[in-house]
N, C-alpha and C. Protein backbone atom coordinates (compact mmCIF):
# COMPACT_ATOMS: atom_id res chain seq x y z
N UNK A 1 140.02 49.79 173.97
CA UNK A 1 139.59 48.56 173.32
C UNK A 1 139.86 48.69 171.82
N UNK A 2 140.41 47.33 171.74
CA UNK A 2 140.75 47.48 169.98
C UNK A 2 139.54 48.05 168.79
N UNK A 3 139.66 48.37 167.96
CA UNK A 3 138.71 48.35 166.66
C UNK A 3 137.83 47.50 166.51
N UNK A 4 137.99 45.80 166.40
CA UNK A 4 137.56 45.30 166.17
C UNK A 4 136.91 45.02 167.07
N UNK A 5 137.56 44.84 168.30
CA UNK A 5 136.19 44.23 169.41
C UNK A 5 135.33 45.06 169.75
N UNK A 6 135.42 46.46 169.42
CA UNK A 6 134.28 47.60 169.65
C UNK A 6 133.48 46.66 168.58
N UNK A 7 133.50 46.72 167.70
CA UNK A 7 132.62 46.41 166.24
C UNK A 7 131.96 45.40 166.96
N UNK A 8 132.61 44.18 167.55
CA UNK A 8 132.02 42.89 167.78
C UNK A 8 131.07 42.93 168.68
N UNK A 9 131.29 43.78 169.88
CA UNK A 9 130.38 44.03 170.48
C UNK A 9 129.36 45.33 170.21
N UNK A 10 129.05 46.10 169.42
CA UNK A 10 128.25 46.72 169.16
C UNK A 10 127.59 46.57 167.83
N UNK A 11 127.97 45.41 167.23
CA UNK A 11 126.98 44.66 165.87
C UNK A 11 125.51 44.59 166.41
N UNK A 12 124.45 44.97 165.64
CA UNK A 12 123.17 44.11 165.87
C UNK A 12 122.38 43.74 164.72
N UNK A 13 121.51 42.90 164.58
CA UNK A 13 120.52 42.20 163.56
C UNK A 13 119.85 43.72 163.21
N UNK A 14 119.38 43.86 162.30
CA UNK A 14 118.73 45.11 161.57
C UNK A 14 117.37 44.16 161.11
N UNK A 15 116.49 44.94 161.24
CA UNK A 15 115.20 44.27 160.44
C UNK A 15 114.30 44.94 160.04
N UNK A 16 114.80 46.35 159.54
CA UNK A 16 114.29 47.48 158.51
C UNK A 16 114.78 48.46 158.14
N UNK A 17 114.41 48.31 156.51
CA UNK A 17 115.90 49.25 155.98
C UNK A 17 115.41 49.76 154.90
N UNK A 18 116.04 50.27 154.48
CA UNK A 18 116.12 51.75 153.34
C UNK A 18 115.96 50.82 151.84
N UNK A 19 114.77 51.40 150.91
CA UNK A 19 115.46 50.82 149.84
C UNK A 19 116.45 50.89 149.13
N UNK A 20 116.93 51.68 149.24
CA UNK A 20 118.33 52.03 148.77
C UNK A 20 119.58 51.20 148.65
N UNK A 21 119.82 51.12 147.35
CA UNK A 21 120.50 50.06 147.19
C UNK A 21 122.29 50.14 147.59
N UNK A 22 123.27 49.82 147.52
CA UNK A 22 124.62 49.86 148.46
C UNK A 22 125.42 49.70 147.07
N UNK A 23 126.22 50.77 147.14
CA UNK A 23 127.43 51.04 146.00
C UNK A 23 128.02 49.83 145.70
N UNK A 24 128.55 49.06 144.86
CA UNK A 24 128.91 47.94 144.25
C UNK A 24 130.39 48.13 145.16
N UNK A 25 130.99 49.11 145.10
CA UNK A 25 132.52 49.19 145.88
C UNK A 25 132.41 48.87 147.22
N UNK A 26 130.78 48.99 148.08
CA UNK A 26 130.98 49.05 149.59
C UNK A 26 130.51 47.03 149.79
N UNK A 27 129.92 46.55 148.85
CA UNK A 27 129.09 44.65 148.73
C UNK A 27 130.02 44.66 148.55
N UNK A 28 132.08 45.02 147.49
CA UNK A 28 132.78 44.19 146.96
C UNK A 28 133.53 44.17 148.85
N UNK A 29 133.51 44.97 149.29
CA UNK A 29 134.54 45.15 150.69
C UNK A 29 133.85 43.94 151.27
N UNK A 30 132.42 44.01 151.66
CA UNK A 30 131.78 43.34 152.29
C UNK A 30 132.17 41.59 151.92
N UNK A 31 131.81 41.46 150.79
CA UNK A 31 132.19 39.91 150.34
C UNK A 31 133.48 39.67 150.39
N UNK A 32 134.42 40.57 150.31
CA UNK A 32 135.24 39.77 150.20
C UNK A 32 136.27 39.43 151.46
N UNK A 33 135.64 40.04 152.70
CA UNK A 33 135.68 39.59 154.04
C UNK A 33 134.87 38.24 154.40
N UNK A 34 134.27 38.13 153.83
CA UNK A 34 133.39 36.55 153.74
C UNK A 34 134.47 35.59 153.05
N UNK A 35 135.46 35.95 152.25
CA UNK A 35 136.27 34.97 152.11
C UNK A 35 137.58 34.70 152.60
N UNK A 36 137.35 35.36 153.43
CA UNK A 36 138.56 35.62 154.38
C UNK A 36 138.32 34.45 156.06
N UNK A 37 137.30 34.45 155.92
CA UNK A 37 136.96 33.69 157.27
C UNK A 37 137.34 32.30 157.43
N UNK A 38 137.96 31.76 158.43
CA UNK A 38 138.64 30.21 158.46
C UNK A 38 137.52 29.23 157.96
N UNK A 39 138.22 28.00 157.79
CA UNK A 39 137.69 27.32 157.26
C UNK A 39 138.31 25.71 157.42
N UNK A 40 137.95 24.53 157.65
CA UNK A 40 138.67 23.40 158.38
C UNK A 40 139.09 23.50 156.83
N UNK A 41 140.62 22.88 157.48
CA UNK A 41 142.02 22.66 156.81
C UNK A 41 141.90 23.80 155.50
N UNK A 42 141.60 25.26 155.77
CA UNK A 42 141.56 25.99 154.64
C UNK A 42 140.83 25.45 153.11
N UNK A 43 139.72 24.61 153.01
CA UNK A 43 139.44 24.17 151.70
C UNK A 43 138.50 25.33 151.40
N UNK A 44 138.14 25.82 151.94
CA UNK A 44 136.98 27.07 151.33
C UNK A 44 136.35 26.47 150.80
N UNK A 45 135.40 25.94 151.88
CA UNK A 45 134.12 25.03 151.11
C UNK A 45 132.97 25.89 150.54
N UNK A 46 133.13 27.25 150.88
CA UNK A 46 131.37 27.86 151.45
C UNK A 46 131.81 28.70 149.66
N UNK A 47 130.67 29.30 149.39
CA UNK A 47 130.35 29.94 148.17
C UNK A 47 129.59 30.82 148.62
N UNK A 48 129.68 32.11 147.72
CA UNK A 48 128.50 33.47 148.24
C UNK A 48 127.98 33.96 147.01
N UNK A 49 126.56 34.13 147.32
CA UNK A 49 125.77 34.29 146.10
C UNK A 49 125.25 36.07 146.60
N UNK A 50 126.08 36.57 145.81
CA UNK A 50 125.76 37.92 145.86
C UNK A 50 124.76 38.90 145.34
N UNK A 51 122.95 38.71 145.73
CA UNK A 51 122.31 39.09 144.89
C UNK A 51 121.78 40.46 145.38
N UNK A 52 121.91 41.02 144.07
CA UNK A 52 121.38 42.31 144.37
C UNK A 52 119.97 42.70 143.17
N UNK A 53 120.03 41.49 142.41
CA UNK A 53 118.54 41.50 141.53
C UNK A 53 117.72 41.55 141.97
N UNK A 54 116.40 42.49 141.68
CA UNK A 54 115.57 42.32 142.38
C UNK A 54 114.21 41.21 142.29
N UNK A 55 114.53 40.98 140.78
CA UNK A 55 113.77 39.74 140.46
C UNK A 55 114.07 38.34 141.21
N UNK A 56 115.11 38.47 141.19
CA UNK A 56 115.78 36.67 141.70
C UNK A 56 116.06 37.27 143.19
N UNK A 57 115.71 38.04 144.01
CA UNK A 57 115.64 38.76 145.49
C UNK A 57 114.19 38.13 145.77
N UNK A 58 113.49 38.59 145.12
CA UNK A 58 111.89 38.82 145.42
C UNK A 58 111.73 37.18 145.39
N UNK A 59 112.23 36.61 144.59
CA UNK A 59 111.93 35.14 144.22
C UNK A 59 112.59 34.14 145.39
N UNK A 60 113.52 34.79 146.06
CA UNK A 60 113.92 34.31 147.23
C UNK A 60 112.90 34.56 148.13
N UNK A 61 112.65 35.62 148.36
CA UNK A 61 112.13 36.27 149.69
C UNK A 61 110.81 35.14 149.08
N UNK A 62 110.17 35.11 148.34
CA UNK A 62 109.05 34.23 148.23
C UNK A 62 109.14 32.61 148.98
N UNK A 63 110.41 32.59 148.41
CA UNK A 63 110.61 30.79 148.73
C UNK A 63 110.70 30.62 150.35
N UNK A 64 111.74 31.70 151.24
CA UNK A 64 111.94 31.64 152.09
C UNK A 64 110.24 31.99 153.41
N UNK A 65 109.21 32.92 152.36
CA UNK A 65 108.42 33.22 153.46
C UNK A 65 107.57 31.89 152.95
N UNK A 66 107.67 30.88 152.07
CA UNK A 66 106.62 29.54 151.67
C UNK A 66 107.29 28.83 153.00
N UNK A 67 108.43 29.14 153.45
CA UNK A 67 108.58 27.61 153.85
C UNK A 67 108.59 27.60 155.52
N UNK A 68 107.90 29.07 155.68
CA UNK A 68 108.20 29.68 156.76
C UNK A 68 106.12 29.60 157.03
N UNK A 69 105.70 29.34 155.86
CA UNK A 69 103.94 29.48 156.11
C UNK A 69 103.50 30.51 156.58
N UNK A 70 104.46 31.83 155.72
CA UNK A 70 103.96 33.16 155.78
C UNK A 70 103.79 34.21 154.28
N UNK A 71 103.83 34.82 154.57
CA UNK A 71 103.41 35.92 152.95
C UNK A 71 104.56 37.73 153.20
N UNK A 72 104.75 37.35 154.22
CA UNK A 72 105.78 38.61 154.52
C UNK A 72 106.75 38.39 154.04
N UNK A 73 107.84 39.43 153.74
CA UNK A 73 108.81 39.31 153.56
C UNK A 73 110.07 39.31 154.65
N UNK A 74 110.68 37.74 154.53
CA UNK A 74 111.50 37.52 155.92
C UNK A 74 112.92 38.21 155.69
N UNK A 75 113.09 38.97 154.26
CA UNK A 75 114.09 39.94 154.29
C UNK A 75 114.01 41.30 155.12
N UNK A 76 112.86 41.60 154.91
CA UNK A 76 112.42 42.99 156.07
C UNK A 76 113.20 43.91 155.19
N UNK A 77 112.93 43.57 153.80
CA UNK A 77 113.29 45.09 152.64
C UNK A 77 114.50 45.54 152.72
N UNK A 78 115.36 44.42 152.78
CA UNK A 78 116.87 44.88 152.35
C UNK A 78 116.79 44.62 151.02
N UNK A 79 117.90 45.13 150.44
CA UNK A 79 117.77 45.63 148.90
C UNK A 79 118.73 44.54 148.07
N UNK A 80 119.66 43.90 149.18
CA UNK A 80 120.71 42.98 148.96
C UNK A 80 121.00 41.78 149.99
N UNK A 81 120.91 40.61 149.43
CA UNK A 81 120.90 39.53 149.67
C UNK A 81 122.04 38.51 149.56
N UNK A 82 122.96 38.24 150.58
CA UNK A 82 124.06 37.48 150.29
C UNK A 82 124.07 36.17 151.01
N UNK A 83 123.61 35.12 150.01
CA UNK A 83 123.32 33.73 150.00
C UNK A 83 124.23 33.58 150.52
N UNK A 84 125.13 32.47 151.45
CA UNK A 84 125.94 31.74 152.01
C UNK A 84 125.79 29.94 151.75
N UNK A 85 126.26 29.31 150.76
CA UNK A 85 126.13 27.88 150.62
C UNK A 85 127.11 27.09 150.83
N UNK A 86 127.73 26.00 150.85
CA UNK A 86 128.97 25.53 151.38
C UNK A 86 128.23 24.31 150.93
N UNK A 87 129.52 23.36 150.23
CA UNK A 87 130.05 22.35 149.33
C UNK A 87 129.87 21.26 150.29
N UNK A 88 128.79 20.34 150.39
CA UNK A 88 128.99 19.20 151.40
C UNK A 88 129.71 18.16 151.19
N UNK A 89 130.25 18.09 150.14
CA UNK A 89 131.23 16.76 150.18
C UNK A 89 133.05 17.03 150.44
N UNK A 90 132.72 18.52 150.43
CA UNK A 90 134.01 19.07 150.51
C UNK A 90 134.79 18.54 152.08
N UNK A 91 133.72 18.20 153.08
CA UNK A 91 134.50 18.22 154.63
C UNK A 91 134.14 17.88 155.64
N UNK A 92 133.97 17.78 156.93
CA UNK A 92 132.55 17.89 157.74
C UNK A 92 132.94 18.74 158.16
N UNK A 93 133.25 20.26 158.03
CA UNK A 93 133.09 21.33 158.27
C UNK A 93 132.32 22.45 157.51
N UNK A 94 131.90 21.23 156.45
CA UNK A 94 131.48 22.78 155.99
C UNK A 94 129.90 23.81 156.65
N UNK A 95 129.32 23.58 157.70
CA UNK A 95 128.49 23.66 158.10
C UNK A 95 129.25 25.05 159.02
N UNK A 96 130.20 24.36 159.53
CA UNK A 96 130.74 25.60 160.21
C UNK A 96 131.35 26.44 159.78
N UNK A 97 132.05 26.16 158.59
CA UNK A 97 132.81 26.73 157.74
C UNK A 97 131.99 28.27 157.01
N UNK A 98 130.65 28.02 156.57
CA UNK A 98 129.77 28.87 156.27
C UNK A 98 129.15 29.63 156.99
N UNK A 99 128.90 29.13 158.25
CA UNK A 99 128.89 29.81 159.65
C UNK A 99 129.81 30.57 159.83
N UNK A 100 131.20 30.67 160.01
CA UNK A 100 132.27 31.48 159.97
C UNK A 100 132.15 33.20 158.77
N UNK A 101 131.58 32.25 157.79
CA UNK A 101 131.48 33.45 156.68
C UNK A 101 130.60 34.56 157.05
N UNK A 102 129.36 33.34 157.19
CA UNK A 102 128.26 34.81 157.72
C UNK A 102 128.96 35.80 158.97
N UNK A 103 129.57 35.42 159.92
CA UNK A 103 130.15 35.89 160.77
C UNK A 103 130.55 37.58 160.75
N UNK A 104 131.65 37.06 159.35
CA UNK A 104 132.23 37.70 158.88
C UNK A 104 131.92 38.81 157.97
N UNK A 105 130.62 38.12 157.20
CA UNK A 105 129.92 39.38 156.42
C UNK A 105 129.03 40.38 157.28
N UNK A 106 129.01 39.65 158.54
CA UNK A 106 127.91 40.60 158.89
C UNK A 106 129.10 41.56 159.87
N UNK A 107 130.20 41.28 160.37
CA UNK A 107 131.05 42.06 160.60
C UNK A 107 131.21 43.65 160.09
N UNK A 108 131.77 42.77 158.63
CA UNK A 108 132.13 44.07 157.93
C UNK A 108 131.01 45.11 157.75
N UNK A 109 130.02 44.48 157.33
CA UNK A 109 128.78 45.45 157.04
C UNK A 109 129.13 46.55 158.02
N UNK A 110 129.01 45.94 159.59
CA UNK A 110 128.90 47.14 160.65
C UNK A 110 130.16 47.63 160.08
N UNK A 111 131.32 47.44 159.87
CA UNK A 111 131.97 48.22 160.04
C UNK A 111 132.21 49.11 159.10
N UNK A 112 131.46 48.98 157.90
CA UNK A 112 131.08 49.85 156.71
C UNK A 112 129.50 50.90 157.08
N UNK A 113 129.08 50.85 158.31
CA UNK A 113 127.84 51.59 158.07
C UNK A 113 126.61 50.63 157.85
N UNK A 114 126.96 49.52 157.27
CA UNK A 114 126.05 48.68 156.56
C UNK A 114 125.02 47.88 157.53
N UNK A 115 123.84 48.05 157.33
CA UNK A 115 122.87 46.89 158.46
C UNK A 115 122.85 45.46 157.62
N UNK A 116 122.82 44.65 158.78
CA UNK A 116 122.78 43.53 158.34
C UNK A 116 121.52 42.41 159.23
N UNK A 117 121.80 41.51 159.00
CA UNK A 117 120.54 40.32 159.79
C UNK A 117 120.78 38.89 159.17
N UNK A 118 121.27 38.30 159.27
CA UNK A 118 120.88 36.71 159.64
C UNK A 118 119.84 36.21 159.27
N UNK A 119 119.50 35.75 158.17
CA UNK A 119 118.06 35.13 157.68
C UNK A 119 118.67 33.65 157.61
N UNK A 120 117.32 32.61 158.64
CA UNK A 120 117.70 31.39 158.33
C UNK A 120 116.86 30.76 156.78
N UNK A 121 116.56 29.64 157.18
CA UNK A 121 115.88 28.87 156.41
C UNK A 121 116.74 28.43 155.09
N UNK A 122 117.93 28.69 154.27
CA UNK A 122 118.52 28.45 153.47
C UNK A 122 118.71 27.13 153.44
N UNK A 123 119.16 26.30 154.12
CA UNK A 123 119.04 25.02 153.85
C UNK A 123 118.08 24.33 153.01
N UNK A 124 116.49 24.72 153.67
CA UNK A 124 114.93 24.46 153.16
C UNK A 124 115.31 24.80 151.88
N UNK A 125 115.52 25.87 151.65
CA UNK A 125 115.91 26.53 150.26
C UNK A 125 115.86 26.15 149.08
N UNK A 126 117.06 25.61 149.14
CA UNK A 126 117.97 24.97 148.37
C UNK A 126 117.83 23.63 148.15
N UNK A 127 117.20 23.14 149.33
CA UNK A 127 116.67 21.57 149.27
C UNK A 127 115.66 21.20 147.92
N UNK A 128 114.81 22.48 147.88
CA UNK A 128 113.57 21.91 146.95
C UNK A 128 114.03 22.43 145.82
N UNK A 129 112.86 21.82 144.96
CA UNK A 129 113.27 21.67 143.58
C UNK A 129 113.48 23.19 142.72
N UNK A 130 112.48 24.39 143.41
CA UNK A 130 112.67 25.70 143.10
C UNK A 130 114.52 26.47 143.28
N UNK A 131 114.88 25.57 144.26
CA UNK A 131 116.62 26.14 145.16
C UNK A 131 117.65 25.89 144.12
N UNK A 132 117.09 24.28 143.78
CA UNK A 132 118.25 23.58 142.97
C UNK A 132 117.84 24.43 141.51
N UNK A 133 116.93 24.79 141.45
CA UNK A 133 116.79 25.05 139.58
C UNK A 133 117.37 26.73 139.89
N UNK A 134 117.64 27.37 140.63
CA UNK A 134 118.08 28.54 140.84
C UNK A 134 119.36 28.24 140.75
N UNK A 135 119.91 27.82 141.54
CA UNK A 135 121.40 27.50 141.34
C UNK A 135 121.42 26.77 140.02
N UNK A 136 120.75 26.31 139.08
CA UNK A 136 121.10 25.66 138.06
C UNK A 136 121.10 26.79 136.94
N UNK A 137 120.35 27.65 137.18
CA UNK A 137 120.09 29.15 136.19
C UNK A 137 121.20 29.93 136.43
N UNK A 138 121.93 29.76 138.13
CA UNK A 138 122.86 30.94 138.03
C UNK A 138 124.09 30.04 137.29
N UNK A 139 123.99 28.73 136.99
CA UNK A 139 125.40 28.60 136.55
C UNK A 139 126.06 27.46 137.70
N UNK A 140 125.70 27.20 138.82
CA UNK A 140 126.12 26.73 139.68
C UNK A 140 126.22 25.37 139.88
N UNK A 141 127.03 24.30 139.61
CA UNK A 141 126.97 23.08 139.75
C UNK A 141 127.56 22.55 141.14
N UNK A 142 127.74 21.36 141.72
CA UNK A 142 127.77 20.84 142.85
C UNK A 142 126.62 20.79 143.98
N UNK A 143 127.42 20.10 144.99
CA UNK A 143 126.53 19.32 146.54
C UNK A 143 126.24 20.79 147.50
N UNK A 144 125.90 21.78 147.09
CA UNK A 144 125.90 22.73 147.95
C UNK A 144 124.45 22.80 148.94
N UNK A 145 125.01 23.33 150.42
CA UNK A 145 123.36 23.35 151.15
C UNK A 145 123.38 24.70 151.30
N UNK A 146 122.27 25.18 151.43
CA UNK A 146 122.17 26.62 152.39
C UNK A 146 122.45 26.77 153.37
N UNK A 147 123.37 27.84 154.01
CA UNK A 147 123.90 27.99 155.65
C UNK A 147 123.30 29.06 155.99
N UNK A 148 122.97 30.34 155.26
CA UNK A 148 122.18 31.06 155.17
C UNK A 148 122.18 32.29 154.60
N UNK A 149 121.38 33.63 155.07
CA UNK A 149 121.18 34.60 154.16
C UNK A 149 121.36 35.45 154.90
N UNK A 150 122.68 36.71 153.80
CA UNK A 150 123.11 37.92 155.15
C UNK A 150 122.42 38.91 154.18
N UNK A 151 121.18 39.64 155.17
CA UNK A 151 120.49 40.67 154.26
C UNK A 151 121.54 41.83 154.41
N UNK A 152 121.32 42.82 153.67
CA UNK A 152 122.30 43.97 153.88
C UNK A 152 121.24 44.98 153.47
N UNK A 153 121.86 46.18 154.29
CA UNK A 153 121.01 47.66 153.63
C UNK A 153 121.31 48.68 153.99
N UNK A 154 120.88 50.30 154.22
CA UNK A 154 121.00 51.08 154.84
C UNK A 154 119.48 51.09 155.92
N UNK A 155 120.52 50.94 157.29
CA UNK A 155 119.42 51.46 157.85
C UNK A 155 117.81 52.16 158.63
N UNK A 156 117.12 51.89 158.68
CA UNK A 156 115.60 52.99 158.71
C UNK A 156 114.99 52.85 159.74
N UNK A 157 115.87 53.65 160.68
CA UNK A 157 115.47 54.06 161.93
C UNK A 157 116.72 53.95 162.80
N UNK A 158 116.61 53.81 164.42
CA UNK A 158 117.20 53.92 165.33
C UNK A 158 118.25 52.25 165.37
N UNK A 159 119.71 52.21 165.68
CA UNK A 159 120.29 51.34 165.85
C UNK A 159 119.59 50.96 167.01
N UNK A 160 119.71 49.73 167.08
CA UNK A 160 118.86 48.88 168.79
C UNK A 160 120.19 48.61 169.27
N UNK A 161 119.12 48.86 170.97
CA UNK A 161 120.03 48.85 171.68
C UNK A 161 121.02 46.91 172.05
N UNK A 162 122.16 47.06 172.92
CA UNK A 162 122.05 45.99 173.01
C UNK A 162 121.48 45.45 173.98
N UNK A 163 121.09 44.00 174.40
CA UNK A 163 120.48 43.28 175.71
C UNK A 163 121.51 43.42 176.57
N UNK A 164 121.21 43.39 177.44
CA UNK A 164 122.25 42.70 178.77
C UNK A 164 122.61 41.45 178.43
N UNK A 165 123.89 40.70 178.72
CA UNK A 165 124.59 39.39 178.78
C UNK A 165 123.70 38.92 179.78
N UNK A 166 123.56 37.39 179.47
CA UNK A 166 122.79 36.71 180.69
C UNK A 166 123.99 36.53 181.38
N UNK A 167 123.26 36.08 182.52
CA UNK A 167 123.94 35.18 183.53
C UNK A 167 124.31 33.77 183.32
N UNK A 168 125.75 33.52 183.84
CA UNK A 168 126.17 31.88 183.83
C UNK A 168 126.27 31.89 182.17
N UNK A 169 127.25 33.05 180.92
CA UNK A 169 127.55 33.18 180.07
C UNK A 169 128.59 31.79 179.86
N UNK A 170 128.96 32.67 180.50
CA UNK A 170 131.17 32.23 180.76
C UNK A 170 131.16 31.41 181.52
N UNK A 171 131.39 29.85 181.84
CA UNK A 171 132.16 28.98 182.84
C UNK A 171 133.90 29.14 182.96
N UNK A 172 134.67 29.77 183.93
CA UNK A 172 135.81 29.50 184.19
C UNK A 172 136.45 28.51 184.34
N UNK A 173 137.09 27.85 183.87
CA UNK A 173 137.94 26.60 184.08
C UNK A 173 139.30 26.84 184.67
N UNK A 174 139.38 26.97 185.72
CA UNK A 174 141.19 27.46 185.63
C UNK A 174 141.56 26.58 186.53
């Protein structure tokens, strides 16, 4: 089996990790496989907010556990946070288009060692007035929504296993 489809099938969501933060050379590999991922008619609608601050981290993880009507942190202590937003006037893809990215970042991670996870709620995000004044501090202008948040980290503890495939996955058409 090729390289890659080992990777694809042995990726999983991570949801506790090391504080330890990830060499700037191993996030640049990582992101920039996020821009590599298709995109309808190639416009590269989606944008990646690469944070590894821990001030404007923490200030996420806040917004995301308000809107969630919790006090935990829905990062689960990754050290790095890679926003995924995509340009809505750019297409009607861009929903999927940013979908594709995360895909892709969370790819590479595995294939760097790197844990990763899927944090939703970015949309909520970005909607309220705290999302937009963040993106207005980083510099960021335009129609952008949240698609979501690829935590990254090392590790802390045992890789999980995978589930079994359900049943009635695959319909054959032939």
């Amino acid at each position: 089996m090729s390289e890659v489809l080992t990777k694809m099938q042995t990726r999983r969501s991570i949801r506790k990790f090391k504080p330890d933060m990830i060499p700037k050379e191993i996030l640049e590999q990582i992101v920039t496989a996020g821009t590599y991922a298709a995109t309808g008619r190639n416009i590269q609608s989606p944008i990646i907010l690469a944070i590894t601050n821990k001030d404007i981290r923490d200030r996420l993880s806040k917004l995301n556990a308000d809107i969630m009507g919790a006090s935990n942190d829905p990062f689960y202590g990754a050290p790095v946070v890679l926003v995924v937003l995509a340009d809505k006037s750019s297409c009607g893809t861009y929903v999927y288009d940013g979908s594709l990215v995360m895909g892709n970042l969370m790819l590479a991670a595995h294939e760097l060692g790197i844990g990763s996870c899927w944090i939703h709620r970015a949309k909520e995000e970005f909607e309220r007035p705290e999302g937009k004044a963040l993106l207005a501090e980083l510099g960021i202008e335009g129609d952008y929504e949240g698609i979501g948040h690829c935590i990254l980290g090392y590790i802390d503890g045992d890789y999980p296993e995978a589930r079994p495939r359900k049943e009635n996955w695959v319909y054959w058409v032939e």
